[in-house]
Structure formats: C-alpha cells, structure tokens
C-alpha atoms as a PDB file:
ATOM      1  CA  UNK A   1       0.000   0.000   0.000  1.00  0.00           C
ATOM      2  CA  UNK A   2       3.229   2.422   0.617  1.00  0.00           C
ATOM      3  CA  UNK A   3       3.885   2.031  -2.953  1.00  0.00           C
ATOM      4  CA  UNK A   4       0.306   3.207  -4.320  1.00  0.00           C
ATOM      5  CA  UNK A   5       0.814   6.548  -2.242  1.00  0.00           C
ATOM      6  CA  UNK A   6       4.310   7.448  -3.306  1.00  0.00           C
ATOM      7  CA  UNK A   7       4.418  11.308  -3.872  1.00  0.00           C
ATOM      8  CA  UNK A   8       5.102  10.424  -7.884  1.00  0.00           C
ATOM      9  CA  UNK A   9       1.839   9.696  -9.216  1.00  0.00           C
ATOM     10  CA  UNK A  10       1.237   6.546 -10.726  1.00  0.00           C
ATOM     11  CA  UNK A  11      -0.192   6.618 -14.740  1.00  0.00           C
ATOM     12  CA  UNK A  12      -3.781   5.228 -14.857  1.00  0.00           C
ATOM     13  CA  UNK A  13      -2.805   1.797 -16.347  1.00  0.00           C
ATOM     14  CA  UNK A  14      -0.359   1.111 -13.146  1.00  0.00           C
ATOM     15  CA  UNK A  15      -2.593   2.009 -10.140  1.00  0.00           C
ATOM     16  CA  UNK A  16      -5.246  -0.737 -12.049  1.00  0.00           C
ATOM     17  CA  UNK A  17      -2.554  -3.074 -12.541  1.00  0.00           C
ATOM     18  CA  UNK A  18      -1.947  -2.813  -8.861  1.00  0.00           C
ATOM     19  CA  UNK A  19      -5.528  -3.382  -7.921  1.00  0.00           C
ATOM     20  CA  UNK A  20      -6.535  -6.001 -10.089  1.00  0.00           C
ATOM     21  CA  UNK A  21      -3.354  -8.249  -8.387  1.00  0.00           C
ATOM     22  CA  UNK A  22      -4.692  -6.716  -4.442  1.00  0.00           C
ATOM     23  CA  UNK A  23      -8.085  -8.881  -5.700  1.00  0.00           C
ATOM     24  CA  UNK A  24      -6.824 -11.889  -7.127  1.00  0.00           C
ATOM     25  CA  UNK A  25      -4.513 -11.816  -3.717  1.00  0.00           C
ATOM     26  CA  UNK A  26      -7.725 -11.670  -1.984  1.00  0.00           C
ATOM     27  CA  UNK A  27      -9.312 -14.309  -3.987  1.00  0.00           C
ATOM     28  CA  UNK A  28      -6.475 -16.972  -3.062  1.00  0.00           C
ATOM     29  CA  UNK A  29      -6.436 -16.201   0.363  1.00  0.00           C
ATOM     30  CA  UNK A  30     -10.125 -16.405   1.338  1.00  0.00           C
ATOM     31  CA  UNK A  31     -10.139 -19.482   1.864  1.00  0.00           C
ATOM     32  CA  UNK A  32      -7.084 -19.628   4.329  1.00  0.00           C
ATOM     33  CA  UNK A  33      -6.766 -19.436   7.821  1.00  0.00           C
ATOM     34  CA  UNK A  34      -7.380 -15.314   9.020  1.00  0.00           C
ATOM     35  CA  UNK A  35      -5.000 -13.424  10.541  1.00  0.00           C
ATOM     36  CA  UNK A  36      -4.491  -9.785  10.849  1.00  0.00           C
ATOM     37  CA  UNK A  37      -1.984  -9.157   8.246  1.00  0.00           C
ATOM     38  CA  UNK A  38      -4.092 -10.811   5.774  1.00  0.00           C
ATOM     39  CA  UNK A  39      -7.172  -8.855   6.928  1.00  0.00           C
ATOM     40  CA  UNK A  40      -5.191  -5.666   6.760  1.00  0.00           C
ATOM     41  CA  UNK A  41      -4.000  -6.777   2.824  1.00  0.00           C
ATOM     42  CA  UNK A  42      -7.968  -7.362   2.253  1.00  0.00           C
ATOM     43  CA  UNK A  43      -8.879  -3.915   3.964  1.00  0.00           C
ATOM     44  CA  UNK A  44      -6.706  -2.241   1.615  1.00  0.00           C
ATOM     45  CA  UNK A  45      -7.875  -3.762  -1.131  1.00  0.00           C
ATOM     46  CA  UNK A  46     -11.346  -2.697  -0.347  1.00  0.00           C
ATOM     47  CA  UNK A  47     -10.355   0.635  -0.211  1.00  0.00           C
ATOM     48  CA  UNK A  48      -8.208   1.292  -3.358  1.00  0.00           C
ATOM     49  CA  UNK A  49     -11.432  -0.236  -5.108  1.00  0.00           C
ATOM     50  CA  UNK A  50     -13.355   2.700  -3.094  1.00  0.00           C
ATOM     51  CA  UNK A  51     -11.416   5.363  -4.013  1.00  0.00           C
ATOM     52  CA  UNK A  52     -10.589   4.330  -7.579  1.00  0.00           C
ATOM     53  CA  UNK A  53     -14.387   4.727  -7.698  1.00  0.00           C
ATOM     54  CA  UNK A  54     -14.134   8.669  -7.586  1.00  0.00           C
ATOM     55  CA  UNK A  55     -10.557   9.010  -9.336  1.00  0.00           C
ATOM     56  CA  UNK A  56     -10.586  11.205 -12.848  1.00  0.00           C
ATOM     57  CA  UNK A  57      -7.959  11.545 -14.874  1.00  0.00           C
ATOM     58  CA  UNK A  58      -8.930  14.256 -17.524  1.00  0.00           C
ATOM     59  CA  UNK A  59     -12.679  14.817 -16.604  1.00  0.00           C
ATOM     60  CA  UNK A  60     -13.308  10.495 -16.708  1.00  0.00           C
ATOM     61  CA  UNK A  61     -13.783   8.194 -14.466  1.00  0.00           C
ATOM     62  CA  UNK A  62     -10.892   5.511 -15.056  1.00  0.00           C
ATOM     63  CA  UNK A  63     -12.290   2.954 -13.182  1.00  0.00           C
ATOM     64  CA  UNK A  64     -16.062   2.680 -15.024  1.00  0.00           C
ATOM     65  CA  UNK A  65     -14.001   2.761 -18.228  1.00  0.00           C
ATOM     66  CA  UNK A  66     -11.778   0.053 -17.017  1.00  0.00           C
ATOM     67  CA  UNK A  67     -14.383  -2.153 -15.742  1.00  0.00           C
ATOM     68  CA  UNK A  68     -16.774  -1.862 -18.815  1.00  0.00           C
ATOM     69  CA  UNK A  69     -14.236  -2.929 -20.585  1.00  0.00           C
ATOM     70  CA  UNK A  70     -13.387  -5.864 -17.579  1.00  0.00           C
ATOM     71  CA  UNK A  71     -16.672  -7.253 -16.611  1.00  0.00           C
ATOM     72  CA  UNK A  72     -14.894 -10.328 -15.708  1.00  0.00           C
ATOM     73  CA  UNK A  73     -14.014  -8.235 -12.610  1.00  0.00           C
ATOM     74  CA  UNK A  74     -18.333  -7.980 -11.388  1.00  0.00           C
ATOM     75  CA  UNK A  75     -18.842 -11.590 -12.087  1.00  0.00           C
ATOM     76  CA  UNK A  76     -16.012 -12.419  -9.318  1.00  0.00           C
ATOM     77  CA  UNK A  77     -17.331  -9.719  -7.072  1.00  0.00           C
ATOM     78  CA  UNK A  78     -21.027 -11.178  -7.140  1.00  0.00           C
ATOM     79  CA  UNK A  79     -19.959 -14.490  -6.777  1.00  0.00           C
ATOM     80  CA  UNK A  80     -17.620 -13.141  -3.640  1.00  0.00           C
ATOM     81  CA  UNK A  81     -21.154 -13.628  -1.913  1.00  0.00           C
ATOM     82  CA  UNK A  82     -20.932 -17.499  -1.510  1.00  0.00           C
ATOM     83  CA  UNK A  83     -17.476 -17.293  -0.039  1.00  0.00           C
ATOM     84  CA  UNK A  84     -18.068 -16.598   3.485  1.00  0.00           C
ATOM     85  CA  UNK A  85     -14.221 -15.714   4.178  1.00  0.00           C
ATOM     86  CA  UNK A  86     -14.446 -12.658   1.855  1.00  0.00           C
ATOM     87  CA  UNK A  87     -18.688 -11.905   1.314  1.00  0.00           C
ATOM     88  CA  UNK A  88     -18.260  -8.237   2.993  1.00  0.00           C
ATOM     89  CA  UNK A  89     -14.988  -7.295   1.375  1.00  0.00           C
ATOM     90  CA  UNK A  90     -16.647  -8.109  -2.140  1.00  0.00           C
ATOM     91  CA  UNK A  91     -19.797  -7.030  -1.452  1.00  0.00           C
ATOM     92  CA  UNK A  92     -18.228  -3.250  -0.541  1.00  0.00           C
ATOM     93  CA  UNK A  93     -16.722  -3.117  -3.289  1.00  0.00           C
ATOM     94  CA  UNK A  94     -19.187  -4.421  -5.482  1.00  0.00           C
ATOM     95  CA  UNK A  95     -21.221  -1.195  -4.009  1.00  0.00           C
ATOM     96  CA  UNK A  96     -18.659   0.986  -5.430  1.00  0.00           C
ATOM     97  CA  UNK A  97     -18.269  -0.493  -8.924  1.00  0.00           C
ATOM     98  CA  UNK A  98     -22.267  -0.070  -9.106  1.00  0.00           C
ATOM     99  CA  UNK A  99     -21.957   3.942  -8.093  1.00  0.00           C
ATOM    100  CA  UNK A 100     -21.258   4.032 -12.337  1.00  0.00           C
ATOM    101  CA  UNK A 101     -24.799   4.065 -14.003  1.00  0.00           C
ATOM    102  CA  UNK A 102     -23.290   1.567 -16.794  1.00  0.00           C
ATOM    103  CA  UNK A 103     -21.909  -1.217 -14.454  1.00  0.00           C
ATOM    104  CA  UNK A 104     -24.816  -0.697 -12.612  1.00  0.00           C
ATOM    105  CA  UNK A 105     -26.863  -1.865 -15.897  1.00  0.00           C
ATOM    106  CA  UNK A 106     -24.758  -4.773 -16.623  1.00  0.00           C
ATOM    107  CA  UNK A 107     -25.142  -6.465 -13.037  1.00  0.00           C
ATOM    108  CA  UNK A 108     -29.164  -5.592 -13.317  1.00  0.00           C
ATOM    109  CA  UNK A 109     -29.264  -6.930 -17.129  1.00  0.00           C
ATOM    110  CA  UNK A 110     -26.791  -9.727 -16.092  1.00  0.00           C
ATOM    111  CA  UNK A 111     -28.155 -13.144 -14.723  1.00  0.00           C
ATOM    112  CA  UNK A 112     -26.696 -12.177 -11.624  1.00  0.00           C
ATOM    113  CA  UNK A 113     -29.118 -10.244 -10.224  1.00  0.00           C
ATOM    114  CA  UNK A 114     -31.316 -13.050  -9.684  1.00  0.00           C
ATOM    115  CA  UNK A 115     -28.656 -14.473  -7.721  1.00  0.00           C
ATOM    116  CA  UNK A 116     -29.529 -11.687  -5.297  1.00  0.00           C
ATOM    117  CA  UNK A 117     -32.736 -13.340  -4.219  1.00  0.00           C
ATOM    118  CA  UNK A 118     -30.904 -16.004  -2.964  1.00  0.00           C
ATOM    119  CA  UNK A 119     -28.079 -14.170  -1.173  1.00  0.00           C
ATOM    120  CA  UNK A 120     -30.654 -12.028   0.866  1.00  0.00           C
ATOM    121  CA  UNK A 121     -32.101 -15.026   2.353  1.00  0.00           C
ATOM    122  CA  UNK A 122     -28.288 -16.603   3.557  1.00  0.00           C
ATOM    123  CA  UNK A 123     -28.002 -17.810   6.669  1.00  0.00           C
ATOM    124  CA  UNK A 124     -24.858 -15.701   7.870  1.00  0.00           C
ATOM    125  CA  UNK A 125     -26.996 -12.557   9.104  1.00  0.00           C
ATOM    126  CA  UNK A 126     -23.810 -10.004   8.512  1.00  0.00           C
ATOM    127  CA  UNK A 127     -23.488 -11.695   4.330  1.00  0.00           C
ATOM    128  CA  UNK A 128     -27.576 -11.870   4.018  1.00  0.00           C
ATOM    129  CA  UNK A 129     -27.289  -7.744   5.094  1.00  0.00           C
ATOM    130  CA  UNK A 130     -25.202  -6.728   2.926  1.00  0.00           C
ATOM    131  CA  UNK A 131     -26.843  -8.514   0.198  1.00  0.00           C
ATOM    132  CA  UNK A 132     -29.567  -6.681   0.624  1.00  0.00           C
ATOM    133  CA  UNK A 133     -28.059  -2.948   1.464  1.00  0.00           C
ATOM    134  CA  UNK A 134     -25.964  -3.916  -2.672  1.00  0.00           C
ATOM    135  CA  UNK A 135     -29.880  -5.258  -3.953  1.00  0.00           C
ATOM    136  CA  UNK A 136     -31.644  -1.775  -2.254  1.00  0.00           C
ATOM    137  CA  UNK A 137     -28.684   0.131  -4.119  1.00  0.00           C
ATOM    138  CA  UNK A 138     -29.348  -1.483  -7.787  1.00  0.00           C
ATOM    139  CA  UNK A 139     -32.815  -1.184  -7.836  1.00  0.00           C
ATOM    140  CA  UNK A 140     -32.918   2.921  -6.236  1.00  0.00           C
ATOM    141  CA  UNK A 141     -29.764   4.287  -7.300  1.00  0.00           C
ATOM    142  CA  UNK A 142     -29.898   5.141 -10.968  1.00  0.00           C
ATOM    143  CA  UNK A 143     -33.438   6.181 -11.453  1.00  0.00           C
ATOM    144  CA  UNK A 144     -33.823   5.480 -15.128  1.00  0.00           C
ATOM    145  CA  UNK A 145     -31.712   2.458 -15.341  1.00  0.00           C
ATOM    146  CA  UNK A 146     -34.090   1.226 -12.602  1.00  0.00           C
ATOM    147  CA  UNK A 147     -37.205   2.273 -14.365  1.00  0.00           C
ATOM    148  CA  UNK A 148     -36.089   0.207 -17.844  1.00  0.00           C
ATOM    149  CA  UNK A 149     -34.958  -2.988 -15.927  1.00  0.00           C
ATOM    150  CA  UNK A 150     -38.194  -3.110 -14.021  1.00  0.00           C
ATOM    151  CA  UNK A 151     -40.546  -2.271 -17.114  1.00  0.00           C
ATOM    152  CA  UNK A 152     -38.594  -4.954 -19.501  1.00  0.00           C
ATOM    153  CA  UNK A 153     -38.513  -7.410 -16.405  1.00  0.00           C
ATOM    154  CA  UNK A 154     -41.490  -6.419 -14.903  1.00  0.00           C
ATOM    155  CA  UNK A 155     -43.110 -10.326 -14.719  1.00  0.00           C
ATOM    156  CA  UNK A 156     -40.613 -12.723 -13.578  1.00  0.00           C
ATOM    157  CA  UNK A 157     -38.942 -10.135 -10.792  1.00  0.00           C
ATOM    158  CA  UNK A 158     -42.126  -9.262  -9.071  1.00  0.00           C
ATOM    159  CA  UNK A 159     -42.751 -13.193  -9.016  1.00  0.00           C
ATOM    160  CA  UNK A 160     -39.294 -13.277  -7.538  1.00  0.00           C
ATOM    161  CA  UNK A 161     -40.049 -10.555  -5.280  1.00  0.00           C
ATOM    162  CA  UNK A 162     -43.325 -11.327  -3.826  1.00  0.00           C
ATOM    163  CA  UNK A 163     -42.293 -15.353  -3.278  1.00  0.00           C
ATOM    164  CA  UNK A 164     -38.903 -15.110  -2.165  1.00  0.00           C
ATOM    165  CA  UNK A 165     -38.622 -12.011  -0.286  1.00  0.00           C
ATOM    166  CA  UNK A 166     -42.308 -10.562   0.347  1.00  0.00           C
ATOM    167  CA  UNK A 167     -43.591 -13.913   1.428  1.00  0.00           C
ATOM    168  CA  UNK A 168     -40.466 -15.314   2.885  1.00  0.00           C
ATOM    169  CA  UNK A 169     -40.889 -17.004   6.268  1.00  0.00           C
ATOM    170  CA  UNK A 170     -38.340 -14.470   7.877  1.00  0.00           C
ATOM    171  CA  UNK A 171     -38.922 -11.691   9.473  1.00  0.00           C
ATOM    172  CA  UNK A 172     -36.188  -9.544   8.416  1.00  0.00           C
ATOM    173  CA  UNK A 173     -36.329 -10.670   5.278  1.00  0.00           C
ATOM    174  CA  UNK A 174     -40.112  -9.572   5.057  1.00  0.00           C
ATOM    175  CA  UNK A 175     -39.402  -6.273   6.274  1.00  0.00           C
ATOM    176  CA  UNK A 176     -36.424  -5.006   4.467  1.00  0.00           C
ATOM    177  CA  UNK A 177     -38.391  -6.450   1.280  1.00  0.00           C
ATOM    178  CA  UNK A 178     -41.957  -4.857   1.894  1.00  0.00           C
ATOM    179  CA  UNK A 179     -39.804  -1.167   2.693  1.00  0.00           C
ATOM    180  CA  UNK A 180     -37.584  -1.361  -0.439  1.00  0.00           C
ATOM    181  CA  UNK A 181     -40.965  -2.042  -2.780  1.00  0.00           C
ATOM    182  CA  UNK A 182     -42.052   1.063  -1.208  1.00  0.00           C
ATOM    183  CA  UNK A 183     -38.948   2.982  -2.303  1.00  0.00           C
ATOM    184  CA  UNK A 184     -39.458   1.634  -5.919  1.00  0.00           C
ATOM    185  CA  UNK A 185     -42.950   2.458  -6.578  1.00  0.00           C
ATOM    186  CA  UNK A 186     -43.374   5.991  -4.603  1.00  0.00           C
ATOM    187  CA  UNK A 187     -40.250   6.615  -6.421  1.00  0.00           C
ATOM    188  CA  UNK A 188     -41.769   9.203  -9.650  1.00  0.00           C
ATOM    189  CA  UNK A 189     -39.468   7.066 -12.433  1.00  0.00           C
ATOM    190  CA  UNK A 190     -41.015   4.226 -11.506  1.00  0.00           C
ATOM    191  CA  UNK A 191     -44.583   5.181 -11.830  1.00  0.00           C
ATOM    192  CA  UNK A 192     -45.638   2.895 -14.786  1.00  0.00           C
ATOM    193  CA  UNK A 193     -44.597   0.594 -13.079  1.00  0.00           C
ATOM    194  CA  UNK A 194     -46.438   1.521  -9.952  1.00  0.00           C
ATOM    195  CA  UNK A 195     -49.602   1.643 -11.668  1.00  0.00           C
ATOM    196  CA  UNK A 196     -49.212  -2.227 -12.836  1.00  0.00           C
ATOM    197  CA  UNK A 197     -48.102  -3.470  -9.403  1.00  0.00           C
ATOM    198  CA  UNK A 198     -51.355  -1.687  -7.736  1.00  0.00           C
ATOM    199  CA  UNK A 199     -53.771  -3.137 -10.422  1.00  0.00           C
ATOM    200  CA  UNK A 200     -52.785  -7.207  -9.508  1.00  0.00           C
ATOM    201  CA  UNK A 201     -55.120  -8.632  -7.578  1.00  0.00           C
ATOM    202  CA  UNK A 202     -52.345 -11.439  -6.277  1.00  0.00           C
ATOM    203  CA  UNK A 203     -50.066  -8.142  -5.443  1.00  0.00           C
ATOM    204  CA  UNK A 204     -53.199  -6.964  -3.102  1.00  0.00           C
ATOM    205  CA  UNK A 205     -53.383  -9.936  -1.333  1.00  0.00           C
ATOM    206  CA  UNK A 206     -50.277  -9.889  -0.671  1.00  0.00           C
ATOM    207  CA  UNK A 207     -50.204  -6.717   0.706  1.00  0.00           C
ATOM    208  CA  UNK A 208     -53.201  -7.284   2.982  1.00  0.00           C
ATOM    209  CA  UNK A 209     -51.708 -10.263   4.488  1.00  0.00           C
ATOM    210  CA  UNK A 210     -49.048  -8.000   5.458  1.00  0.00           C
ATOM    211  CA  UNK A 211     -51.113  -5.492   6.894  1.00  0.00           C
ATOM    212  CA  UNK A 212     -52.420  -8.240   9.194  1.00  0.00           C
ATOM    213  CA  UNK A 213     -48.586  -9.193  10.470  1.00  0.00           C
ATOM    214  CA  UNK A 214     -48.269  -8.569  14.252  1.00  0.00           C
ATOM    215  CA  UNK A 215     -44.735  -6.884  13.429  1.00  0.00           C
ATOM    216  CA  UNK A 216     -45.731  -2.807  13.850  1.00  0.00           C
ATOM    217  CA  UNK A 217     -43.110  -2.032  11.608  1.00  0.00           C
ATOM    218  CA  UNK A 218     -43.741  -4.766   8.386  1.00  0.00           C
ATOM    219  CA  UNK A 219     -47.384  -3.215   8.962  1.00  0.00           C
ATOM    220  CA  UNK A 220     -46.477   0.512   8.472  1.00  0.00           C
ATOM    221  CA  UNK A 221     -44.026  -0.069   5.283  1.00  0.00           C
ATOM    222  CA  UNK A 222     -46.807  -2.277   3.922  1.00  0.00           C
ATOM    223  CA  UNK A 223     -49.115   0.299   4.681  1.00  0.00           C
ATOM    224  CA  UNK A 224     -47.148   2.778   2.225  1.00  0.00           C
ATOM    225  CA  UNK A 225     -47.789   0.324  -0.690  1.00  0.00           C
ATOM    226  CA  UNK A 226     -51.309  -0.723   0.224  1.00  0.00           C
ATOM    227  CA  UNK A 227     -52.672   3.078  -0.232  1.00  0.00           C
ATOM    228  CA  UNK A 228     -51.404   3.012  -3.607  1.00  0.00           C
ATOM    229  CA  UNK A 229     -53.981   0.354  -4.492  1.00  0.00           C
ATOM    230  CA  UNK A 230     -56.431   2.204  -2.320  1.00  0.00           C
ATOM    231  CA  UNK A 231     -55.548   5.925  -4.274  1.00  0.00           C
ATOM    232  CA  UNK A 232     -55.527   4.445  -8.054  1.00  0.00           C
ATOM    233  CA  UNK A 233     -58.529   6.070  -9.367  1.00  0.00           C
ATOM    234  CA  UNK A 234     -58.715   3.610 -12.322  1.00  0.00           C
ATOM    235  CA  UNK A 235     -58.448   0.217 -10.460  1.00  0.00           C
ATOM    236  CA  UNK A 236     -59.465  -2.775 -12.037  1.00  0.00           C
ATOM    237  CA  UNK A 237     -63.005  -4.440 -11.456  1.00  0.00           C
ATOM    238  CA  UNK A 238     -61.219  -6.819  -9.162  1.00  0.00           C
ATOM    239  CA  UNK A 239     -59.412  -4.807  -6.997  1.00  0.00           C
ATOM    240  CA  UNK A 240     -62.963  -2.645  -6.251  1.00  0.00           C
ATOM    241  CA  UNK A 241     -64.281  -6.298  -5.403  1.00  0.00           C
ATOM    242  CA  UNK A 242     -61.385  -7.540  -3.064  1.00  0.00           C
ATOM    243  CA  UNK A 243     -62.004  -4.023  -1.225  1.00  0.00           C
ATOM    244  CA  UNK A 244     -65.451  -4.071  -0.723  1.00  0.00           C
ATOM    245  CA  UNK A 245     -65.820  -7.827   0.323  1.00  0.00           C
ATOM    246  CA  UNK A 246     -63.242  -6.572   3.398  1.00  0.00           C
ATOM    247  CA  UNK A 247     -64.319  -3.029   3.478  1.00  0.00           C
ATOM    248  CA  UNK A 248     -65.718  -3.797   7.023  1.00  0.00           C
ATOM    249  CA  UNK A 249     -62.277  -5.494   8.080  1.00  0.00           C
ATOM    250  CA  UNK A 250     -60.163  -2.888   6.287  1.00  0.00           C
ATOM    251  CA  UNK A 251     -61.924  -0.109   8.090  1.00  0.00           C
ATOM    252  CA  UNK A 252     -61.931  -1.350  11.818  1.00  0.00           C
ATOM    253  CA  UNK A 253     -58.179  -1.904  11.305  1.00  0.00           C
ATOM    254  CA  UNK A 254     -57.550   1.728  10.186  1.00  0.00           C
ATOM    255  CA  UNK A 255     -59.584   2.763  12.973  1.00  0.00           C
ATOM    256  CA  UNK A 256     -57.306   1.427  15.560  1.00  0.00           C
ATOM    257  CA  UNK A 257     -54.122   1.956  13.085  1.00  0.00           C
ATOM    258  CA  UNK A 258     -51.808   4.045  14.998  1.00  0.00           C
ATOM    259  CA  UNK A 259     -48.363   5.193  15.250  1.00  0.00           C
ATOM    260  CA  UNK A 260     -46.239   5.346  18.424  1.00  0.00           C
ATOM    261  CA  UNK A 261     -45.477   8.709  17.872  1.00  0.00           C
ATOM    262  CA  UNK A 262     -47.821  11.524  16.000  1.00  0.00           C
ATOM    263  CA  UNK A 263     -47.078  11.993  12.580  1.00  0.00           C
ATOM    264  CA  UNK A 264     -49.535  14.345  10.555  1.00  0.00           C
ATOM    265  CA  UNK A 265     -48.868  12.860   7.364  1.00  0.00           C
ATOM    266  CA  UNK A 266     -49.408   9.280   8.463  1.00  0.00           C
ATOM    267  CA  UNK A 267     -52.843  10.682   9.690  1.00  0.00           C
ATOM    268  CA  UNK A 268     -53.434  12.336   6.242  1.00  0.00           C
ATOM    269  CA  UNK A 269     -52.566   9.220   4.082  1.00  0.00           C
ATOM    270  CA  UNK A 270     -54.955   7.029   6.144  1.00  0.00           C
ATOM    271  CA  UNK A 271     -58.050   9.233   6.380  1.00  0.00           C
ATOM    272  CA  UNK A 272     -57.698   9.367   2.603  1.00  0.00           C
ATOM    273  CA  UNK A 273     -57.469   5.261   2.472  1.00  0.00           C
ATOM    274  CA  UNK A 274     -60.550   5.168   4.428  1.00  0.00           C
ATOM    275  CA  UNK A 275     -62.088   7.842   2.481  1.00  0.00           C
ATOM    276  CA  UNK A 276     -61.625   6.055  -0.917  1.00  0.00           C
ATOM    277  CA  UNK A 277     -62.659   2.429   0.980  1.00  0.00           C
ATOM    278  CA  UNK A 278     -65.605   3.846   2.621  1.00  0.00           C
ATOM    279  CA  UNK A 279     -66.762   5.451  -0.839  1.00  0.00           C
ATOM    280  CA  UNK A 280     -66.437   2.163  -3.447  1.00  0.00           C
ATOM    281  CA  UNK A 281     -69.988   1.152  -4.437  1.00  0.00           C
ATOM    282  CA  UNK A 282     -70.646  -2.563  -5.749  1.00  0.00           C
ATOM    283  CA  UNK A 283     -71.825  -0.539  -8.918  1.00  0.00           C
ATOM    284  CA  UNK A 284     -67.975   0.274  -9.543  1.00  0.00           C
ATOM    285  CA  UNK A 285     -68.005  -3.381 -10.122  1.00  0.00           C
ATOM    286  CA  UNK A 286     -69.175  -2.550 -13.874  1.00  0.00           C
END
C-alpha cells in the first residue's frame, strides 16, 4: 500500500494493474486461515477499489471505463457472496463499482441479479445484510436504469419478489423487502410501473396479508404500498371487489391503526385510504 501513495503519481494503467493483483490476492487467500496481516492486505484492497471509484484523470472516471471494458471483474465480485471468508470485502466493493450508471446496468441486465434473491435469504446474518443494502442500491440508485430494468422485467422479478422475499418465512427478510418495494414504486421514475403493481389482484393480497402481520413495523411499510392500491382512481373491477368484500375489516383496522409517535402525514394518508374504501360502491363493479 506504501507504494500506491508514493508522492510520484502513478499513470492510470499502473494504479489498475496494482488493484486487479490486491483482488486476485484476496481471492487466493479467502479461503485460508485469518489473521491480521491478511485482513489488513484485504482492507486495503477494499479501499483502493473505493477510491478508484471517484478518481478522474482528464474529466473520466478511469475505473467505469476500465471495468466496462473488464466485466470479468463484477462476475467475481457477485460471486464473492458465496465465499463466506471474503462476502463483505466483495460485497463493498461491489457497491462501489455499481456507483457508475453503466456497471450498474450490466449487473441488473446480467443473470446475476437473480442471484440476489438467494443471497438475501443466507443464513450468515452479517453476508444476508449486505446482500440486501448492494440489492436496495441497484434497484434505487440510478433512477432510469431502474425504471427500464423493471418495465422490460417487470413479470418474472415481481414473481421473484413477492415469493422469495415478500412472502419469505423471515422476518427480516419480510421487512427489508416490503420497505424497499415502497422505495421503488413511490419513487416518480417508476410510476408505470407503480400503476401495474397496484392493479394485480395477487399483489393486493399480498399486501393485505401483510397489513395483518403482528410486526408494527412490516405493517407501516406495507401500509405505504397498500394506499397506492387504495388511491388508483382507475383500479381494475377486481381490486374494487377484493375491497369491498373486506371493506368492514379494512376499516376497523384503520380505525385502531396508529403510530407510536404523531405523525400528521401518516394521519393524512390514512383518512384518505378510508375515504376512498368507505366510498367504493358494488356498482364500480361494472
């Protein structure tokens, strides 16, 4: 690491050099007995990675050139997930390589991203975190790269989605995964999108049963989504008739709906859910 620093300045081609041998140094020794001197070697290698991130060199960013042009370099970083040695090394620096809107695009367009699904749910709590913290930052980060991934992908990730994560049997898992849908469809890019989510009957249901969780806070992010379906002013016959079969239900619930601490706006978005509930006629089935 002396070396990298020296007062001379390295040319672009040299400090990647450097880097790319710091991460296949890391990638033999993951699977070796830990000690602090090959922690420290790791450490650094996470950080050069970091702060090649923000490095220009005539107005560019050297390292999303280099890695477009090294995608080799993503597919080890993803895959850094299953080794449990070196899972939060790789996964840091995985969430600096994605800070560039085109490498970004690659892992989302990539078969990788299903992968993602999978790593969220590992048993290691620490790996299974920062899964999710690298999934929450490709699908929020870059707004339109977000919006055409979830438009072109729109059926098999929501069934991913609402199986795996929104219906998982774990709690955090539940949670993490109910708040980060809310990100995506209150988010303005995504509001196509939005407006096909909230018009699925199966995608109500879901929702519902997580209204009904005992968990305070899975019930407050899935109340974000669920007044989406309630403030679409063109839903679907069936979505009228799922809300007025359990307009009694849904109405004694937001009656005793509450938050620990007063928040007006909270107050505001549920008197207008109970508004629109209360005012559905079976007529609107027609």
């Amino acid at each position: 690491m002396k070396g990298l620093f020296k007062s001379k300045p390295r040319t672009p081609p040299e400090v990647v050099r450097q880097t790319r041998e710091l991460l296949i140094f890391a990638d033999c020794n993951g699977n070796t007995r830990e000690d602090k001197r090959q922690e420290k070697s790791r450490k650094d290698a996470t950080q050069v990675v970091a702060n090649l991130q923000r490095q220009q060199v005539h107005y560019r960013l050297i390292a999303s050139d280099y890695l477009e042009a090294n995608k080799d370099l993503l597919d080890i970083l993803i895959s850094g997930y299953e080794d449990t040695d070196m899972a939060l090394h790789y996964g840091a620096m995985l969430r600096e390589c994605i800070r560039h809107q085109s490498i970004a695009r690659y892992v989302l367009e990539s078969d990788h991203i299903k992968k993602f699904f999978d790593y969220i749910q590992l048993p290691n709590f620490d790996i299974a975190s920062d899964a999710s913290a690298t999934f929450k930052e490709l699908l929020t980060r870059h707004k339109s790269t977000v919006a055409e991934f979830l438009t072109k992908n729109y059926d098999w990730f929501f069934a991913e989605y609402n199986s795996k994560l929104l219906e998982s049997a774990n709690y955090i898992t539940r949670r993490q995964a109910v708040k980060l849908l809310g990100d995506m469809l209150l988010d303005r890019a995504n509001s196509a999108v939005m407006m096909r989510y909230v018009s699925s009957k199966d995608n109500l249901r879901i929702l519902m049963n997580l209204l009904r969780e005992s968990s305070k806070n899975i019930q407050l992010e899935a109340f974000h989504v669920f007044k989406l379906f309630a403030a679409n002013q063109n839903k679907p016959p069936e979505i009228v008739s799922i809300l007025v079969a359990n307009r009694n239900k849904l109405l004694r619930f937001f009656g005793d709906f509450k938050m620990e601490k007063e928040d007006e706006q909270f107050e505001a978005d549920k008197a207008q859910v109970v508004r629109e509930i209360a005012a559905l006629e079976p007529r609107d089935l027609q």
